[in-house]
C-alpha atoms as a PDB file:
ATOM      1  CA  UNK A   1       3.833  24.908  14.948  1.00  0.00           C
ATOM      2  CA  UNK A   2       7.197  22.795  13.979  1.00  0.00           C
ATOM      3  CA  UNK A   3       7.248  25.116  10.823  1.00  0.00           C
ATOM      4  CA  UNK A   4       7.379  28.560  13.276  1.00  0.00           C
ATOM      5  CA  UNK A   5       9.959  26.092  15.714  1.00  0.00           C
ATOM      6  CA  UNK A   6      12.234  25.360  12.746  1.00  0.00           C
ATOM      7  CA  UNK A   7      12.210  28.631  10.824  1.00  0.00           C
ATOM      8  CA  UNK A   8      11.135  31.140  12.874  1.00  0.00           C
ATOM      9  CA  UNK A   9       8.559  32.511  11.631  1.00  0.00           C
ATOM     10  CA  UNK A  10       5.383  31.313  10.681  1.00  0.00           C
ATOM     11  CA  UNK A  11       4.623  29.772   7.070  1.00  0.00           C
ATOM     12  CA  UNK A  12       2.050  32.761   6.158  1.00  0.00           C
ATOM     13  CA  UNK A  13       2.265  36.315   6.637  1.00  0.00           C
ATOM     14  CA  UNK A  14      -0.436  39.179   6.286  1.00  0.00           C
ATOM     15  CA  UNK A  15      -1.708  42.285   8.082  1.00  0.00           C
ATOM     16  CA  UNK A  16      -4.864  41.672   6.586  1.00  0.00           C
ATOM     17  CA  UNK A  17      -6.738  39.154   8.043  1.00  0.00           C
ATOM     18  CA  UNK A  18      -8.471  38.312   4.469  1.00  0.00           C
ATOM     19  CA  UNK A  19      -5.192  37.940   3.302  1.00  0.00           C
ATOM     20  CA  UNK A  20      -3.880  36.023   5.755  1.00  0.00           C
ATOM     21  CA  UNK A  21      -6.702  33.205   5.453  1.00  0.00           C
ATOM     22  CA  UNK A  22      -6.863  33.617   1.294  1.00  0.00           C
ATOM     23  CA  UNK A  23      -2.708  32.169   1.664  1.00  0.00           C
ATOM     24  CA  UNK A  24      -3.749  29.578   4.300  1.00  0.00           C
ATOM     25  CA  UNK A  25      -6.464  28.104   2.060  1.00  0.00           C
ATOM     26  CA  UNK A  26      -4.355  28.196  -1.105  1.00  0.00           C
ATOM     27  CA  UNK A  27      -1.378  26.768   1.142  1.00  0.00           C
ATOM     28  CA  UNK A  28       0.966  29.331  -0.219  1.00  0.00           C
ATOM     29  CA  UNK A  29       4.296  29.884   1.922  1.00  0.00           C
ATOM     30  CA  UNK A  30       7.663  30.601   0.735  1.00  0.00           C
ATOM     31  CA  UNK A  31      10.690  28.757   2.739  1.00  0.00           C
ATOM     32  CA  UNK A  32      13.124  31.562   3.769  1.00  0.00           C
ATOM     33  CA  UNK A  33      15.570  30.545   5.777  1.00  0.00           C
ATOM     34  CA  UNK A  34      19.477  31.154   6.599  1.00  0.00           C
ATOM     35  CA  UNK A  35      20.182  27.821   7.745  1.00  0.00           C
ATOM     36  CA  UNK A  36      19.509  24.870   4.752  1.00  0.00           C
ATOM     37  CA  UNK A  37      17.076  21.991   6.169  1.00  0.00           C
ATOM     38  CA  UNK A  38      17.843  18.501   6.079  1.00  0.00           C
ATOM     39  CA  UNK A  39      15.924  17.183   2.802  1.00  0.00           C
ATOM     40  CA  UNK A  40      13.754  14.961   5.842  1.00  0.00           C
ATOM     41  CA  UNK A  41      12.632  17.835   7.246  1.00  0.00           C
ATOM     42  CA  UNK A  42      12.028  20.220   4.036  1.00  0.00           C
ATOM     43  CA  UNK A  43       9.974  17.153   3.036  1.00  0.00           C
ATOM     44  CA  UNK A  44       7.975  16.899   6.256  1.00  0.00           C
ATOM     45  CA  UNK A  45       7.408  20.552   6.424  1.00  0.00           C
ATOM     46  CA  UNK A  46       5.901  20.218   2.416  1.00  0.00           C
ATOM     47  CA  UNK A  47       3.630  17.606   3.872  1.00  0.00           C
ATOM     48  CA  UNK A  48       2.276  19.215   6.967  1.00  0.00           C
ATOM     49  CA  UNK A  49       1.576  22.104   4.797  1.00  0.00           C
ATOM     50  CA  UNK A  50      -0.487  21.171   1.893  1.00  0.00           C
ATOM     51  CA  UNK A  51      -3.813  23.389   1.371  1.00  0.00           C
ATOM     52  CA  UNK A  52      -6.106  20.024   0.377  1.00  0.00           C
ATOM     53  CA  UNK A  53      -6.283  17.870   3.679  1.00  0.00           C
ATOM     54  CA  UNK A  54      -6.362  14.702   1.833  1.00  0.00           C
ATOM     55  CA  UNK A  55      -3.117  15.440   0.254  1.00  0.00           C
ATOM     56  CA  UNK A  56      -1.848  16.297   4.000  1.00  0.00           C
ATOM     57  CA  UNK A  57       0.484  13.536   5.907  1.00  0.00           C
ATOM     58  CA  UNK A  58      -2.220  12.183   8.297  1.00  0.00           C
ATOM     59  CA  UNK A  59      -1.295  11.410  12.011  1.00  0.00           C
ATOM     60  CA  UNK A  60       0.266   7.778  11.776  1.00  0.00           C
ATOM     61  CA  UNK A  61       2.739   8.565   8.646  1.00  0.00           C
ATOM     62  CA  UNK A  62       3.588  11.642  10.599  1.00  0.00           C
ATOM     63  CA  UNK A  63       4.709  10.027  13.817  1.00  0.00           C
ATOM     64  CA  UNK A  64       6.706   7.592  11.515  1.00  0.00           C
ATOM     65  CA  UNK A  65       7.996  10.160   8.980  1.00  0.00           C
ATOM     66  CA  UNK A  66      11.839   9.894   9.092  1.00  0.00           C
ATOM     67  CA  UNK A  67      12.233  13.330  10.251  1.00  0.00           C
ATOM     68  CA  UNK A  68      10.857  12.562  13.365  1.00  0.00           C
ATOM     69  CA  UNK A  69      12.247   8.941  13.463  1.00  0.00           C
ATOM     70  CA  UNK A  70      15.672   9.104  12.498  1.00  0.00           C
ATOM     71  CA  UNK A  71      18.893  10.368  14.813  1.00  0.00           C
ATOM     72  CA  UNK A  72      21.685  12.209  13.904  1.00  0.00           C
ATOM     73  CA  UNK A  73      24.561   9.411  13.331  1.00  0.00           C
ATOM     74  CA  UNK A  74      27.048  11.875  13.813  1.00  0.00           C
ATOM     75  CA  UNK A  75      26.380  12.661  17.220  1.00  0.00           C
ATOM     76  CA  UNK A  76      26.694   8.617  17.912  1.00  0.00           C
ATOM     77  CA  UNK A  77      30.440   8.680  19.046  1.00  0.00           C
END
């Protein structure tokens, strides 16, 4: 869901429903976007992403993953 919030449009793409879930299990996506992401949030996106669950961010490094944790200075005054 933060992948279809931030981009637009959701990580994998297919008519064909076959198709659709062969991408989802082999985690293959392609990033195209007009805007350039923050490296934080390219990075977070990577790790919510990946195919193999145990190479997935798990809840706890999630919620603390600077992405989510860190403010934008420049708005600070």
């Amino acid at each position: 869901m933060c992948y279809e919030l931030l981009i637009g449009k959701t990580p994998f793409h297919s008519f064909e429903m076959a198709d659709l879930l062969r991408k989802i299990n082999e985690g293959k996506y392609i990033v195209n976007i007009e805007e350039p992401l923050s490296i934080e949030c390219a990075l977070f996106l990577t790790q919510c992403l990946q195919a193999n669950e145990s190479d997935r961010i798990n809840m706890s490094d999630l919620m603390d993953h600077p992405f989510i944790t860190s403010s934008d200075k420049s708005e600070d005054g």
